[in-house]
N, C-alpha and C. Protein backbone atom coordinates (compact mmCIF):
# COMPACT_ATOMS: atom_id res chain seq x y z
N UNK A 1 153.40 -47.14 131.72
CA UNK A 1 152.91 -47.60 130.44
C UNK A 1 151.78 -48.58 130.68
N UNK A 2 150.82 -48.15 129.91
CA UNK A 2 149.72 -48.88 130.35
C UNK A 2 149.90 -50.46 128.76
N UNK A 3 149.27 -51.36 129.15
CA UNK A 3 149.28 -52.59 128.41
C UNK A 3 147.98 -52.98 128.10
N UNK A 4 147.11 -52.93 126.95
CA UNK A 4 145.15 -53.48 126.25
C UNK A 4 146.05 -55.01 126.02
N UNK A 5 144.63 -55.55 126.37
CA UNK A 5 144.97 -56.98 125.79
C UNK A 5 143.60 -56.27 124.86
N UNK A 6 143.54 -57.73 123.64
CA UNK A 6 142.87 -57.97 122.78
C UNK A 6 141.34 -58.67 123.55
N UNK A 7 140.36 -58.08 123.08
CA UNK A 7 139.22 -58.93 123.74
C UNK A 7 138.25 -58.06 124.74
N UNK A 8 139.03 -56.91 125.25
CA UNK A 8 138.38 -55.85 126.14
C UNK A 8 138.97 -54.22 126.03
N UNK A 9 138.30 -54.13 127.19
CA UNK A 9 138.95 -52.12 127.06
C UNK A 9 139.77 -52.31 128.26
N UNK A 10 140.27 -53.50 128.92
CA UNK A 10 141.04 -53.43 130.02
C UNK A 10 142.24 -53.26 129.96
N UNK A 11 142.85 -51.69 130.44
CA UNK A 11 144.30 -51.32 130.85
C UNK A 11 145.29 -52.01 132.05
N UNK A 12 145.73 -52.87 132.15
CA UNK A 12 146.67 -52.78 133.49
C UNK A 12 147.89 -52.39 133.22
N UNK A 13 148.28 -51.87 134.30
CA UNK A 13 150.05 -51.14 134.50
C UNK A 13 150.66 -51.97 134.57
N UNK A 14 151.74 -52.04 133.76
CA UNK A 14 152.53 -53.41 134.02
C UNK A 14 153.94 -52.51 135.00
N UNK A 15 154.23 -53.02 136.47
CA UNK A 15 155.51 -52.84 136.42
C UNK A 15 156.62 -53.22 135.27
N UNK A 16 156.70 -54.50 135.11
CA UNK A 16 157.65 -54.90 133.63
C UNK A 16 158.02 -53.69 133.06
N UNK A 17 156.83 -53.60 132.13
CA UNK A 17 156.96 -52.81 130.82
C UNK A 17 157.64 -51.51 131.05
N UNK A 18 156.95 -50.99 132.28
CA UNK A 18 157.87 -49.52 133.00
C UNK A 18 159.39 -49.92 132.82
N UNK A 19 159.71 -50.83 134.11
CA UNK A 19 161.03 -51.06 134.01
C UNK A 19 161.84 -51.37 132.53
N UNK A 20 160.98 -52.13 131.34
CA UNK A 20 161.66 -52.26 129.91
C UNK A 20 161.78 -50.80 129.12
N UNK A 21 160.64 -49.90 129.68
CA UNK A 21 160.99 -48.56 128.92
C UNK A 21 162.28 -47.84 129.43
N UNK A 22 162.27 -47.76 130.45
CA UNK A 22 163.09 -47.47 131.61
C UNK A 22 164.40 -47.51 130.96
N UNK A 23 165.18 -49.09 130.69
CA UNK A 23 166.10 -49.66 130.87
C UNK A 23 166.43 -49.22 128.91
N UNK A 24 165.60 -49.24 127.92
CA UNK A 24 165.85 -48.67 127.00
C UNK A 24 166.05 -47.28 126.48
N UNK A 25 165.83 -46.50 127.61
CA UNK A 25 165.93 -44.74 127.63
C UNK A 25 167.48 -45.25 128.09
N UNK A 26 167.99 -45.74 128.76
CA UNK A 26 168.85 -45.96 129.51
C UNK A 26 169.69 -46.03 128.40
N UNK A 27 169.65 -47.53 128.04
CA UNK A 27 170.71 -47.98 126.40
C UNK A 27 170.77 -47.16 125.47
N UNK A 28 169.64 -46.40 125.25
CA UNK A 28 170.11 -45.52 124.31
C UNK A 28 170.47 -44.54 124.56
N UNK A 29 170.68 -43.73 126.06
CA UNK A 29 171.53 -42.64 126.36
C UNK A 29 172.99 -43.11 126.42
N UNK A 30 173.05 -44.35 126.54
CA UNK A 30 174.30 -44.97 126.35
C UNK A 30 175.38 -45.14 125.36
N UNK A 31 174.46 -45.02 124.21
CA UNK A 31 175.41 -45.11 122.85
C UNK A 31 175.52 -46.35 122.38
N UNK A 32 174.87 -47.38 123.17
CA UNK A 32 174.71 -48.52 122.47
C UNK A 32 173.52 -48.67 121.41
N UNK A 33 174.03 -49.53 120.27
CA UNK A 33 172.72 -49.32 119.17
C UNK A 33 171.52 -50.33 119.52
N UNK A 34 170.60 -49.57 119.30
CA UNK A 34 168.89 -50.54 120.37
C UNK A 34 168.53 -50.62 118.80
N UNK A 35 168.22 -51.34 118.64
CA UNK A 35 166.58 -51.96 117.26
C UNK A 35 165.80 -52.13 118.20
N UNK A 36 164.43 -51.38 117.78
CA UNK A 36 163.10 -51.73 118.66
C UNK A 36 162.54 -52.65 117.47
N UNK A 37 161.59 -53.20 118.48
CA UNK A 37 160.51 -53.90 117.68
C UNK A 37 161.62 -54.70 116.31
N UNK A 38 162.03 -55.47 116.72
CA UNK A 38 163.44 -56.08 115.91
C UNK A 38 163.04 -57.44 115.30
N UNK A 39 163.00 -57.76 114.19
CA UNK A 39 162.38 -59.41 113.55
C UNK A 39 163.26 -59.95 113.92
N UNK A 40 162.80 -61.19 114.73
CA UNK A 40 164.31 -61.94 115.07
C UNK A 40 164.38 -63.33 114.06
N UNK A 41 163.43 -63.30 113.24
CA UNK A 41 163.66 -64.32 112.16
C UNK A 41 164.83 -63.75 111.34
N UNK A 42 165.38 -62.10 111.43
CA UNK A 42 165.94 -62.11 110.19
C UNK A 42 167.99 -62.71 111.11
N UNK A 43 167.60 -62.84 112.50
CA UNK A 43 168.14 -63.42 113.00
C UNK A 43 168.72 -64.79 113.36
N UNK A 44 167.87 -65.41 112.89
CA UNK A 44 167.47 -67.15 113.30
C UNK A 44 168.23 -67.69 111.97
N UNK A 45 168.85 -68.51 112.27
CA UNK A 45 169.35 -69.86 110.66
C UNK A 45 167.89 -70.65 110.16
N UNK A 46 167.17 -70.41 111.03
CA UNK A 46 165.92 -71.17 110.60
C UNK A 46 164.74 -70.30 109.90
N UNK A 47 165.23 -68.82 110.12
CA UNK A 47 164.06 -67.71 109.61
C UNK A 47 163.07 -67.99 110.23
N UNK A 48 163.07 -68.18 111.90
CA UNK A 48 161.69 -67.91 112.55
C UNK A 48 162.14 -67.25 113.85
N UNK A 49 160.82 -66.57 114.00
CA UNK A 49 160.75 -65.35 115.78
C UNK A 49 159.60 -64.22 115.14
N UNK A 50 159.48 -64.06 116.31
CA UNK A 50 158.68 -62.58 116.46
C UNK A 50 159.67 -61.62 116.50
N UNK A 51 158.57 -60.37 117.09
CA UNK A 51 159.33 -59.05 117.20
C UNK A 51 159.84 -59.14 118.77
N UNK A 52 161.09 -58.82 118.63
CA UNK A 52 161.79 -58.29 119.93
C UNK A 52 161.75 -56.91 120.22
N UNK A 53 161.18 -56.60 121.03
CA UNK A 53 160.91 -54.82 121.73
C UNK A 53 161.92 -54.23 121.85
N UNK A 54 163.17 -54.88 121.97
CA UNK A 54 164.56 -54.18 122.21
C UNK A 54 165.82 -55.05 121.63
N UNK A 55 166.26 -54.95 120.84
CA UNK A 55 168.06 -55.38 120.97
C UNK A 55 168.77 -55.11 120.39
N UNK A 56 169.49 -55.50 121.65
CA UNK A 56 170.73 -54.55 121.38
C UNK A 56 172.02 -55.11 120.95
N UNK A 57 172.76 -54.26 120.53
CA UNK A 57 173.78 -54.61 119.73
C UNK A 57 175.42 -54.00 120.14
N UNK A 58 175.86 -54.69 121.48
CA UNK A 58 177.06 -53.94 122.02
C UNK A 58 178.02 -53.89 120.85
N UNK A 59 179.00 -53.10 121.02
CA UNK A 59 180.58 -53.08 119.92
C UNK A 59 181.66 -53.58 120.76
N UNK A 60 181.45 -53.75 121.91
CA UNK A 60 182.83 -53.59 123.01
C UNK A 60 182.46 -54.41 123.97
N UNK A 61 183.43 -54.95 124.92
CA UNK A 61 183.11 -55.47 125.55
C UNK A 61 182.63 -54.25 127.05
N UNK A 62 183.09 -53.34 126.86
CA UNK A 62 182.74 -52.27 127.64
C UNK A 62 181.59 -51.73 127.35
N UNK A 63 180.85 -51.94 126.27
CA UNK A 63 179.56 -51.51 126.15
C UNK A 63 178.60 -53.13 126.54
N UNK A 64 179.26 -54.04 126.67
CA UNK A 64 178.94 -55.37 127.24
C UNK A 64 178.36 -55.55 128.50
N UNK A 65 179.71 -55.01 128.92
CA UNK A 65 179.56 -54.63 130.50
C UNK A 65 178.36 -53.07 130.91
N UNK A 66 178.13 -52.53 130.00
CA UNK A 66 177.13 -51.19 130.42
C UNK A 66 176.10 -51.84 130.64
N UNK A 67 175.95 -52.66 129.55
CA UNK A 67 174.00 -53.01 128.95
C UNK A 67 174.06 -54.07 130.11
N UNK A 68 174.71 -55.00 130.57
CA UNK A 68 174.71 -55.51 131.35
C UNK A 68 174.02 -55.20 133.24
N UNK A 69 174.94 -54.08 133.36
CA UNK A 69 174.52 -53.00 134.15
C UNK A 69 173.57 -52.74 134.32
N UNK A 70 173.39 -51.97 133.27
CA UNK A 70 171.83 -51.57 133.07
C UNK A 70 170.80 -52.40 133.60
N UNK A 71 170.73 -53.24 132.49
CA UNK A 71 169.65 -54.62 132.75
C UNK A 71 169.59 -55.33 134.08
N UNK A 72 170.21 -55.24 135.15
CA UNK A 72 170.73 -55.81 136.19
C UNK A 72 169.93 -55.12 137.24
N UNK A 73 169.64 -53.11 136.77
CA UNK A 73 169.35 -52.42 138.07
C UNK A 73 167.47 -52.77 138.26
């Protein structure tokens, strides 16, 4: 996955971002529920955040332990 900043036509490869796509093909072959691009104000007691690219939302503590996993490799 390539990453533009604002300001140029410059692409760099982010390892990161690979590994974050990666790890969300992952969660969601998993059966755990992913929100992309997630407002985390509607999260906050204070009603503030940006967008979160991923989160997730285990049911179990066994789906606790997956995403965990996951995120770890």
């Amino acid at each position: 996955m390539e990453e533009k900043y604002e300001g140029g036509n410059i692409a760099i490869r982010s390892p990161f971002m690979e590994n974050l796509e990666k790890a969300i093909a992952k969660i969601k072959e998993s059966g755990i529920e992913l929100l992309e691009n997630e407002s985390l104000s509607k999260r906050s007691s204070f009603k503030i955040g940006g967008e979160a690219r991923a989160y997730a939302l285990p049911e179990s503590v066994e789906q606790l332990k997956t995403l965990c996993t996951i995120l770890n490799e």
